[in-house]
Each structure stands twice: as C-alpha cells, then as structure tokens.
C-alpha atoms as a PDB file:
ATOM      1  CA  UNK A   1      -0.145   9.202  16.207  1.00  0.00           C
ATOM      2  CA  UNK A   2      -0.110  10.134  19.960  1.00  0.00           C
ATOM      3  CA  UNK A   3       2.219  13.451  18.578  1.00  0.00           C
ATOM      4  CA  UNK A   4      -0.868  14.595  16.372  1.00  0.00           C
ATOM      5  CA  UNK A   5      -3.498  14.091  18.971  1.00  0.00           C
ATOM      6  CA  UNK A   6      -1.432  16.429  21.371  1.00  0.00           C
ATOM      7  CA  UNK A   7      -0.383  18.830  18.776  1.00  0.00           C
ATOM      8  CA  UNK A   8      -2.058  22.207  19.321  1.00  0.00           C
ATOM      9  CA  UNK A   9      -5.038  22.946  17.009  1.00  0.00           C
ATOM     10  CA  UNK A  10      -3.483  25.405  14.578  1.00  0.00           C
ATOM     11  CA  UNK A  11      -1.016  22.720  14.304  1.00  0.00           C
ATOM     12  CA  UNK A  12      -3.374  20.378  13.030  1.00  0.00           C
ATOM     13  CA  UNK A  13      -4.948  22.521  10.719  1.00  0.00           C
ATOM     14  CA  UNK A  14      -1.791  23.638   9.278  1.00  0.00           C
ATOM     15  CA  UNK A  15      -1.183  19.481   8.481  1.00  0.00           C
ATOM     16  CA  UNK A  16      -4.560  18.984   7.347  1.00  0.00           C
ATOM     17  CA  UNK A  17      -4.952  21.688   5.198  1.00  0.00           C
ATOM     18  CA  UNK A  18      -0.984  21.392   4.081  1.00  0.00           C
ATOM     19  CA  UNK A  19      -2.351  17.356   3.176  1.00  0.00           C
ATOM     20  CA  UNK A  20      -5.466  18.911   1.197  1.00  0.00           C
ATOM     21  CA  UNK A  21      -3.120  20.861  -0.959  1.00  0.00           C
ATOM     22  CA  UNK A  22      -0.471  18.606  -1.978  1.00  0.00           C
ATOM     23  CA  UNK A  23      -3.467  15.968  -2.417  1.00  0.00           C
ATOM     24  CA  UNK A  24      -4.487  18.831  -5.235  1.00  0.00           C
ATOM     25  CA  UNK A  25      -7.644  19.558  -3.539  1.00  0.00           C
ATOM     26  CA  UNK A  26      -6.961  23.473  -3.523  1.00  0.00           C
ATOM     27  CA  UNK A  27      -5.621  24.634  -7.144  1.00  0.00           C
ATOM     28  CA  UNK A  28      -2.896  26.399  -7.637  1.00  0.00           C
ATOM     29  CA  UNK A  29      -4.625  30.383  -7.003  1.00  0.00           C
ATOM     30  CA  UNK A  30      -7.866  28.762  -5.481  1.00  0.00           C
ATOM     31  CA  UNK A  31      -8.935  31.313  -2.930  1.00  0.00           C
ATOM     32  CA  UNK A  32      -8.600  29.183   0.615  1.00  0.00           C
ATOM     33  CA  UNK A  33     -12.161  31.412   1.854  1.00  0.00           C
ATOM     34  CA  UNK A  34     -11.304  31.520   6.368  1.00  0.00           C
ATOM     35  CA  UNK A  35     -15.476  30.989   7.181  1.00  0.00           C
ATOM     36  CA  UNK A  36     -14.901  27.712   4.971  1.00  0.00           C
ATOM     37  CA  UNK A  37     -11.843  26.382   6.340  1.00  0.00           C
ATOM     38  CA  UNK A  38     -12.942  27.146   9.638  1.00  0.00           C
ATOM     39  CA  UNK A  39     -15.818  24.708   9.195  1.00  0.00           C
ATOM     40  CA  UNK A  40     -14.119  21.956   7.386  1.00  0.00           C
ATOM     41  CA  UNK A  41     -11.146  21.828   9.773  1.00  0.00           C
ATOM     42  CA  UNK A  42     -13.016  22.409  12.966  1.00  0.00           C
ATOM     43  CA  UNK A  43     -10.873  24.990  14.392  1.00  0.00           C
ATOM     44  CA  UNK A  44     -11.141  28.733  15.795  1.00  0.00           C
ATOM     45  CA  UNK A  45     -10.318  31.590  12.704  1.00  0.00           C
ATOM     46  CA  UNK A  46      -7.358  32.273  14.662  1.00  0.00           C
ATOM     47  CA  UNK A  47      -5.920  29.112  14.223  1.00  0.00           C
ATOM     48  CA  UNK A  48      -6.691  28.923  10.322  1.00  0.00           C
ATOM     49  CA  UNK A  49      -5.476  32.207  10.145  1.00  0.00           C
ATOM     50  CA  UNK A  50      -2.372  30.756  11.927  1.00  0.00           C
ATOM     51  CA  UNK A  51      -1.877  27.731   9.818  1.00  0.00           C
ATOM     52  CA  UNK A  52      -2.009  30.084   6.509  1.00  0.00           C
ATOM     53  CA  UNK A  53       0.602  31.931   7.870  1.00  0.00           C
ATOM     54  CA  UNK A  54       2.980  28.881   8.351  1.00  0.00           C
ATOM     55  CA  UNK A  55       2.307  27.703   5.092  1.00  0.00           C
ATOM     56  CA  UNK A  56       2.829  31.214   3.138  1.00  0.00           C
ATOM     57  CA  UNK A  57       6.292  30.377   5.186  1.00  0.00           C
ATOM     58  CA  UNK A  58       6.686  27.359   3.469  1.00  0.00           C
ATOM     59  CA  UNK A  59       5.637  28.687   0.322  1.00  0.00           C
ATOM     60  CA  UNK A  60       2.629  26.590  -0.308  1.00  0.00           C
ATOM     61  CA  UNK A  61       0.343  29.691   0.592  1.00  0.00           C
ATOM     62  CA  UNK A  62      -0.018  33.462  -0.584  1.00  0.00           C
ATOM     63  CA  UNK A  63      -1.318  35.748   1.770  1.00  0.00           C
ATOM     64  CA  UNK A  64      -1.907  39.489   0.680  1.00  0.00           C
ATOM     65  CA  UNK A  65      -3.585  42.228   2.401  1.00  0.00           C
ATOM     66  CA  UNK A  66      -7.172  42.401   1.267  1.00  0.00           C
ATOM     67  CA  UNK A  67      -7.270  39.665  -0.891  1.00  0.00           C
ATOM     68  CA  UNK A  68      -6.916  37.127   1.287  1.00  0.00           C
ATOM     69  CA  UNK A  69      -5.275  33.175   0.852  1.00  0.00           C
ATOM     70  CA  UNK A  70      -4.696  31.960  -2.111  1.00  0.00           C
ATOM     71  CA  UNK A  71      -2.730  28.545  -3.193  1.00  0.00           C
ATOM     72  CA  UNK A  72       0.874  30.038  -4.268  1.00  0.00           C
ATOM     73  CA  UNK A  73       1.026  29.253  -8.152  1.00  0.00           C
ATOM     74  CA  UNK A  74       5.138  28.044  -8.930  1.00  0.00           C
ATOM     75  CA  UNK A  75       5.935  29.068 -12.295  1.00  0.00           C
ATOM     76  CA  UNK A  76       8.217  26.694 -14.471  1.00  0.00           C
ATOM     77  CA  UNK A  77      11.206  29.053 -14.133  1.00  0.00           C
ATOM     78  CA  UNK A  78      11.121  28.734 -10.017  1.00  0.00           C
ATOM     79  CA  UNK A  79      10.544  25.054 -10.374  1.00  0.00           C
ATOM     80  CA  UNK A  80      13.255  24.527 -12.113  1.00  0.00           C
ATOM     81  CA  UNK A  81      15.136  26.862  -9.543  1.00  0.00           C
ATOM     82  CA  UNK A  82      13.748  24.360  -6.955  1.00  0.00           C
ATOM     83  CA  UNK A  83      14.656  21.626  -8.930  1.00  0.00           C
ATOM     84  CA  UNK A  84      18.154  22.748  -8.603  1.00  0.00           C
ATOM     85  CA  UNK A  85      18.496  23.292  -5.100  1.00  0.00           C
ATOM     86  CA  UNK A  86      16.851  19.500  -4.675  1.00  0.00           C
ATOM     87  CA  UNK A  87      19.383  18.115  -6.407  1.00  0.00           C
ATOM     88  CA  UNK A  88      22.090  18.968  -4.586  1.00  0.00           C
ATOM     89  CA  UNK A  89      20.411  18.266  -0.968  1.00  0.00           C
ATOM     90  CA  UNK A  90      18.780  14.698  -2.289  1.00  0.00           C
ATOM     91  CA  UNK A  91      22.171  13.574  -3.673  1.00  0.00           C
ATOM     92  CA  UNK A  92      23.799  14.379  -0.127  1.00  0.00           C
ATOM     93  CA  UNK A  93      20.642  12.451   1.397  1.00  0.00           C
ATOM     94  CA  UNK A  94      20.949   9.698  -1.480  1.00  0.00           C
ATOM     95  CA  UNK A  95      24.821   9.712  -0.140  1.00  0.00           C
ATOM     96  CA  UNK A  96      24.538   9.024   3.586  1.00  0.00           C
ATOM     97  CA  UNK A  97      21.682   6.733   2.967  1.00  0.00           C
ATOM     98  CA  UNK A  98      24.659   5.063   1.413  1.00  0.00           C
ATOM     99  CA  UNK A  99      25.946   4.300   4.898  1.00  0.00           C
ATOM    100  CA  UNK A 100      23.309   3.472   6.569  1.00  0.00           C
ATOM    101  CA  UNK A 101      21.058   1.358   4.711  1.00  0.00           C
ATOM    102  CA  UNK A 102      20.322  -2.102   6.650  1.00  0.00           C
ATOM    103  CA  UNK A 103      19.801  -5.396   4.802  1.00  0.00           C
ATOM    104  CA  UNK A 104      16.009  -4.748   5.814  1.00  0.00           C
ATOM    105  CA  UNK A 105      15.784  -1.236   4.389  1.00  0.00           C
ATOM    106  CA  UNK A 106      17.230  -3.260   1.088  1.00  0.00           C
ATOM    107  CA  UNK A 107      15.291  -5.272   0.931  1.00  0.00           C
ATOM    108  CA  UNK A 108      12.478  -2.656   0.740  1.00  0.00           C
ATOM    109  CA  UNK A 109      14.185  -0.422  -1.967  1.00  0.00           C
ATOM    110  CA  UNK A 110      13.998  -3.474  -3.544  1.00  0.00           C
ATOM    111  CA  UNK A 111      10.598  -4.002  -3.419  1.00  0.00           C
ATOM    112  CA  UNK A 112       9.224  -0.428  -4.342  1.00  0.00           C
ATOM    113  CA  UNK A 113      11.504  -1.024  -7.270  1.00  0.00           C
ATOM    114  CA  UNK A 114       9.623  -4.133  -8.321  1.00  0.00           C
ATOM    115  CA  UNK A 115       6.509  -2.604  -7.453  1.00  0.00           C
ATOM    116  CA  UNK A 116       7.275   0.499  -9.964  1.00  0.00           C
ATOM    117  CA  UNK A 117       8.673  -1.970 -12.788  1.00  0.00           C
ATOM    118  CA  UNK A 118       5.449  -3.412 -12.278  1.00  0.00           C
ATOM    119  CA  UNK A 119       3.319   0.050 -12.749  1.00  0.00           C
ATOM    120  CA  UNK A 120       5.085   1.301 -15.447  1.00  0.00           C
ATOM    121  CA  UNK A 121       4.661  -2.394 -17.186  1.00  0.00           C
ATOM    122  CA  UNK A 122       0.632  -1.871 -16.869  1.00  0.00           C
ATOM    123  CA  UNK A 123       0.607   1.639 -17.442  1.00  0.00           C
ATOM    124  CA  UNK A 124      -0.513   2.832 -14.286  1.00  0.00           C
ATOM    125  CA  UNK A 125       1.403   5.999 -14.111  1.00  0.00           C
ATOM    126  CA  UNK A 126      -0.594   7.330 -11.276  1.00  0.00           C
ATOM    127  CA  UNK A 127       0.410   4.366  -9.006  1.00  0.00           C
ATOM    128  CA  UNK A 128       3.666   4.828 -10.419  1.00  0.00           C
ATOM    129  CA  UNK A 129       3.316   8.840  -9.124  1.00  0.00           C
ATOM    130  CA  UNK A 130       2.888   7.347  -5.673  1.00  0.00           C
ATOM    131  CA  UNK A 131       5.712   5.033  -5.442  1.00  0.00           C
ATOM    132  CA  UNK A 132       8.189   7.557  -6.742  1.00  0.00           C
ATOM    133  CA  UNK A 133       6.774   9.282  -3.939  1.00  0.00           C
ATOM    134  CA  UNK A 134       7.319   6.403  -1.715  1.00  0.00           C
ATOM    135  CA  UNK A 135      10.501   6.469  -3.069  1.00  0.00           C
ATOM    136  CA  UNK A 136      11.797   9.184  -2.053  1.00  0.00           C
ATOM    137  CA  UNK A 137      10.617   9.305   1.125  1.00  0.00           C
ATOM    138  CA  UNK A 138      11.852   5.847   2.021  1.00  0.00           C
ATOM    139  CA  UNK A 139      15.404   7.141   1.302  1.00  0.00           C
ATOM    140  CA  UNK A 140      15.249  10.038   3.131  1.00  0.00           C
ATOM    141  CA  UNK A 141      14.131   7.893   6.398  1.00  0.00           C
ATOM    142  CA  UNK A 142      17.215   5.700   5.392  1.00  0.00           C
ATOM    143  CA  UNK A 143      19.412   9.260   5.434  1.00  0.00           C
ATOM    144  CA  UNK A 144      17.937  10.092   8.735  1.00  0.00           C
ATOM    145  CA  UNK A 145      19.116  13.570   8.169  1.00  0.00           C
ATOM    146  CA  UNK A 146      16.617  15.827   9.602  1.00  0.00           C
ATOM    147  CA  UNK A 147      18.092  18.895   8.188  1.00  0.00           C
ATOM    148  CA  UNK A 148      17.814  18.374   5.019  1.00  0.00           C
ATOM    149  CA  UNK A 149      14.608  16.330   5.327  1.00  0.00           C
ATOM    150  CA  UNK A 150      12.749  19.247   6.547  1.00  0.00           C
ATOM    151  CA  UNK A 151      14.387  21.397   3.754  1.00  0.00           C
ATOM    152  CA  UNK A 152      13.425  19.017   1.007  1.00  0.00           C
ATOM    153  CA  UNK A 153       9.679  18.053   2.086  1.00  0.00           C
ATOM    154  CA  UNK A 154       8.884  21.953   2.041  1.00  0.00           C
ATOM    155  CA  UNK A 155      10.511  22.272  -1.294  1.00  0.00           C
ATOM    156  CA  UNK A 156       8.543  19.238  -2.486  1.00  0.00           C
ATOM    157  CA  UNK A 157       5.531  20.755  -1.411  1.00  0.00           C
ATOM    158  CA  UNK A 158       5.908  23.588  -3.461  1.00  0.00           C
ATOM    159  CA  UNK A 159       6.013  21.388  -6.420  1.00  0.00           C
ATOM    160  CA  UNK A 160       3.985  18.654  -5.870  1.00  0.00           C
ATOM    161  CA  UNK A 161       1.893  19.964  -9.024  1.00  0.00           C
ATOM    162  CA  UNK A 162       4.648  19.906 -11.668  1.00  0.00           C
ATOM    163  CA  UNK A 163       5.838  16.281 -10.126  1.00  0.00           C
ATOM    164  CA  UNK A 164       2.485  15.207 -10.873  1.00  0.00           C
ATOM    165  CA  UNK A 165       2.293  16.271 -14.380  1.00  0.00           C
ATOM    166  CA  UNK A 166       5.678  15.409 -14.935  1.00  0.00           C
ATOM    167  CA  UNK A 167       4.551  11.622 -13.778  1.00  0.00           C
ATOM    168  CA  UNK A 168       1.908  12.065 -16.455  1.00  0.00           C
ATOM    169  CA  UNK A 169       4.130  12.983 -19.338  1.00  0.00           C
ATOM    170  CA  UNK A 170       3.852  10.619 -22.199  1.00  0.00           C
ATOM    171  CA  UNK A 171       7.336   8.148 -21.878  1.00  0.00           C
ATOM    172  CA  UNK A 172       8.365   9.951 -18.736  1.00  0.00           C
ATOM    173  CA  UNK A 173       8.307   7.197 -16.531  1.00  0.00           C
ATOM    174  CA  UNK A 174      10.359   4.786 -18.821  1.00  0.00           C
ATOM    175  CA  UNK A 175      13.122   7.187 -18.760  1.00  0.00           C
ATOM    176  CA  UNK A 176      13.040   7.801 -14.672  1.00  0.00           C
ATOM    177  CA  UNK A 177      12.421   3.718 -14.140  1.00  0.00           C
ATOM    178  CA  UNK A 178      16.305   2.869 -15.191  1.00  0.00           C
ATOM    179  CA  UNK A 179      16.999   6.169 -12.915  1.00  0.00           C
ATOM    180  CA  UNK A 180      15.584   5.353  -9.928  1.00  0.00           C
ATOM    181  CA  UNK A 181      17.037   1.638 -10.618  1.00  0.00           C
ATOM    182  CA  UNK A 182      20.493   2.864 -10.761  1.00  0.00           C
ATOM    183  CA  UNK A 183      19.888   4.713  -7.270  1.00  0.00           C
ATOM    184  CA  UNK A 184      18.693   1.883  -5.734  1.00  0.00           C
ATOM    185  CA  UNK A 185      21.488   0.060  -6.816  1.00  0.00           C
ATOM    186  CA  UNK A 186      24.287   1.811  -5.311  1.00  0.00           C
ATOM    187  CA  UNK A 187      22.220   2.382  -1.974  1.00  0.00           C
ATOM    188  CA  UNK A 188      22.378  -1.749  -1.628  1.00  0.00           C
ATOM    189  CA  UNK A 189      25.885  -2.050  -2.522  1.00  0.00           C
ATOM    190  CA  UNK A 190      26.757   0.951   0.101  1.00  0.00           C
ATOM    191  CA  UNK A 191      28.257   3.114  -2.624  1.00  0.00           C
ATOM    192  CA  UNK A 192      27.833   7.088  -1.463  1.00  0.00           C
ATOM    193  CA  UNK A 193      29.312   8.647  -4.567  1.00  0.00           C
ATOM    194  CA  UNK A 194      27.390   6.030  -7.070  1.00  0.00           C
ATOM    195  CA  UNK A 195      24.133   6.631  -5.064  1.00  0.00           C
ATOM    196  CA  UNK A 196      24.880  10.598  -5.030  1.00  0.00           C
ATOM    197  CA  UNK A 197      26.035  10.691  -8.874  1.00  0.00           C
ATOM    198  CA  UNK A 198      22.478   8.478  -9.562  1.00  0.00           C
ATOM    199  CA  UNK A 199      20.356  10.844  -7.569  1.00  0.00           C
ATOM    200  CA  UNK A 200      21.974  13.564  -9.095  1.00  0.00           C
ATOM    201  CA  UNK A 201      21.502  12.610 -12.601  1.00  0.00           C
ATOM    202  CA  UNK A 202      18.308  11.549 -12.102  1.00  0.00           C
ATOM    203  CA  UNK A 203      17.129  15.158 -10.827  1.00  0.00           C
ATOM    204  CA  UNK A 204      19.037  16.703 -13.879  1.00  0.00           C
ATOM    205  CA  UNK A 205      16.547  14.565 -15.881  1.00  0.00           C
ATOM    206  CA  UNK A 206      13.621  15.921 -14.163  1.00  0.00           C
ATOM    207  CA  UNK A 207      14.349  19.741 -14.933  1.00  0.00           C
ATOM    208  CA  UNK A 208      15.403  18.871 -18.530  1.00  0.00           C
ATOM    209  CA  UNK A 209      11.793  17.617 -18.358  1.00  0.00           C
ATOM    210  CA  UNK A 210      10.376  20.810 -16.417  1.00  0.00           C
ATOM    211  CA  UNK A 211      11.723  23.066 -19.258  1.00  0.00           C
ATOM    212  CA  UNK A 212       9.902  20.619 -21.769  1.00  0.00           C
ATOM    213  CA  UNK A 213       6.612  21.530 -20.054  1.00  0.00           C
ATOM    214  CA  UNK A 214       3.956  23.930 -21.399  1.00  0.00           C
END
C-alpha cells in the first residue's frame, strides 16, 4: 500500500488504467480518448500519455500515429501462441512451487480447491473465473520467482478476454476442475515433475479449448 502511494503518478495511472482493462471495462479496440482518461485518472496528459506507452509495451495497448490508443485486440491464433509460451513458464513456476510450498500455503491450495468444487457444483462459473484466477496467482507467490512472474502476469494480461470466455464455455470448468485438482495435488505432496506435468497438461487443455473458440 505505502509502495502505491509513493509511486509516481504515471505509475499509478498505468495500474489503474492496466486494472480497468483486464476488469473488461475498455473493449478490445475501444478508443482509450487522452481528455477522458485524464479526467477519470486525475493525472497530467503527460502521464496518461506515459502510462499508454508502458502498456502498448506490455501489449495490452495499441498506439498509432494519428489514431490514437486503442485496447490491442489478440486474435485466437496469438492466443494460442501465448498459450504456448505460458505453458512452459507456469509448469517451471508450478515446479519450484513444488519446493517451497509450506504446510500453510497447503493448506490454502486446499481451500481455493474446495472453494472452486464448490462453484462449479452451483454453477457459478464467474466465481469460478475468479478463483482460477486466485489460483494461479497463489502459486506463483508460492514459486516466488520474480522472473517469470513478471513474464507471465503481462502475458495474462493480454488474454484476460479469451480466459474469460473460456471460463464461460459450456462444460469447461468440469474438465479444468480435475486439472487444477491434480496440480494441487502434487504441490502438497512436494512433487516438481507431477506438479510441472499437471500444469502442463492442464495449459494444453486450455489451447485445445482456444482453437474450439469462434
């Protein structure tokens, strides 16, 4: 908290309006207009101007000469590239995690697992959306491998849209359930090549999926 209050103002707006995008408040080619940004984030044009330029770095933003921002549209095919390049860093991650989960940390895999069992029992896919989310996120912190972590939240970015729908997709989260199980699993029991094999596989899944979609 203290980091964000001293972060530098084109620093904030590049979180703020990086969180407004993946929250799918900008579509995917929505114009992001400067005057209107300016207003809603508080900040100088210079600094919006700033934070679109970091995010057309992390590919979440196209910026073209005399047309202005727009929210980078990811076509299937590049998702799928994405996909690929995913898999391999969140099986390494899904490995060390491996090695470093605490009896504490288990104790919370097991509980998002529960907690998605439950969702996909009621039929709440978004809240199901949000754990896998959670997910994820919970075994990267496990990982504590910053490299990879950085590399992976900017690729997730970039497809936050297609997760969503994927999420959506009628018997989708039945199959990833058992998937995300299986991970889990071999995090507790401190297996790296079980927990990288599940992770693996369950990525796989996901662009079988992505070449399913419309």
């Amino acid at each position: 908290m203290a980091a964000e209050q001293h972060a530098s103002p084109s620093a904030q707006a590049r979180e703020a309006l990086r969180a407004a995008i993946l929250r799918g408040e900008y579509l995917p080619g929505e114009r992001l207009v400067e005057a209107q940004l300016c207003q809603r984030l508080g900040v100088s044009r210079f600094n919006v101007r700033s934070a679109l330029q970091e995010l057309a770095a992390d590919g979440l933003v196209e910026v073209r000469r005399n047309r202005g921002a727009h929210v980078r549209k990811v076509s299937i095919e590049e998702a799928i590239e994405i996909s690929e390049v995913r898999m391999v860093l969140e099986g390494l991650v899904a490995a060390r995690a491996a090695t470093r989960v605490t009896d504490e940390q288990a104790s919370e895999l097991d509980e998002v697992a529960l907690l998605m069992r439950r969702a996909v029992a009621a039929g709440e896919f978004h809240r199901y959306s949000d754990l896998n989310q959670r997910l994820h996120a919970l075994i990267r912190a496990i990982a504590a491998h910053r490299t990879a972590d950085g590399i992976i939240e900017t690729l997730r970015g970039q497809l936050v849209r297609h997760q969503f729908m994927l999420s959506l997709h009628p018997g989708r989260p039945a199959v990833s359930l058992p998937q995300h199980e299986r991970i889990i699993e071999a995090i507790r029991q401190r297996d790296p090549k079980a927990a990288e094999a599940a992770m693996r596989e369950h990525i796989a899944s996901v662009i079988e999926h992505l070449r399913g979609l419309p």
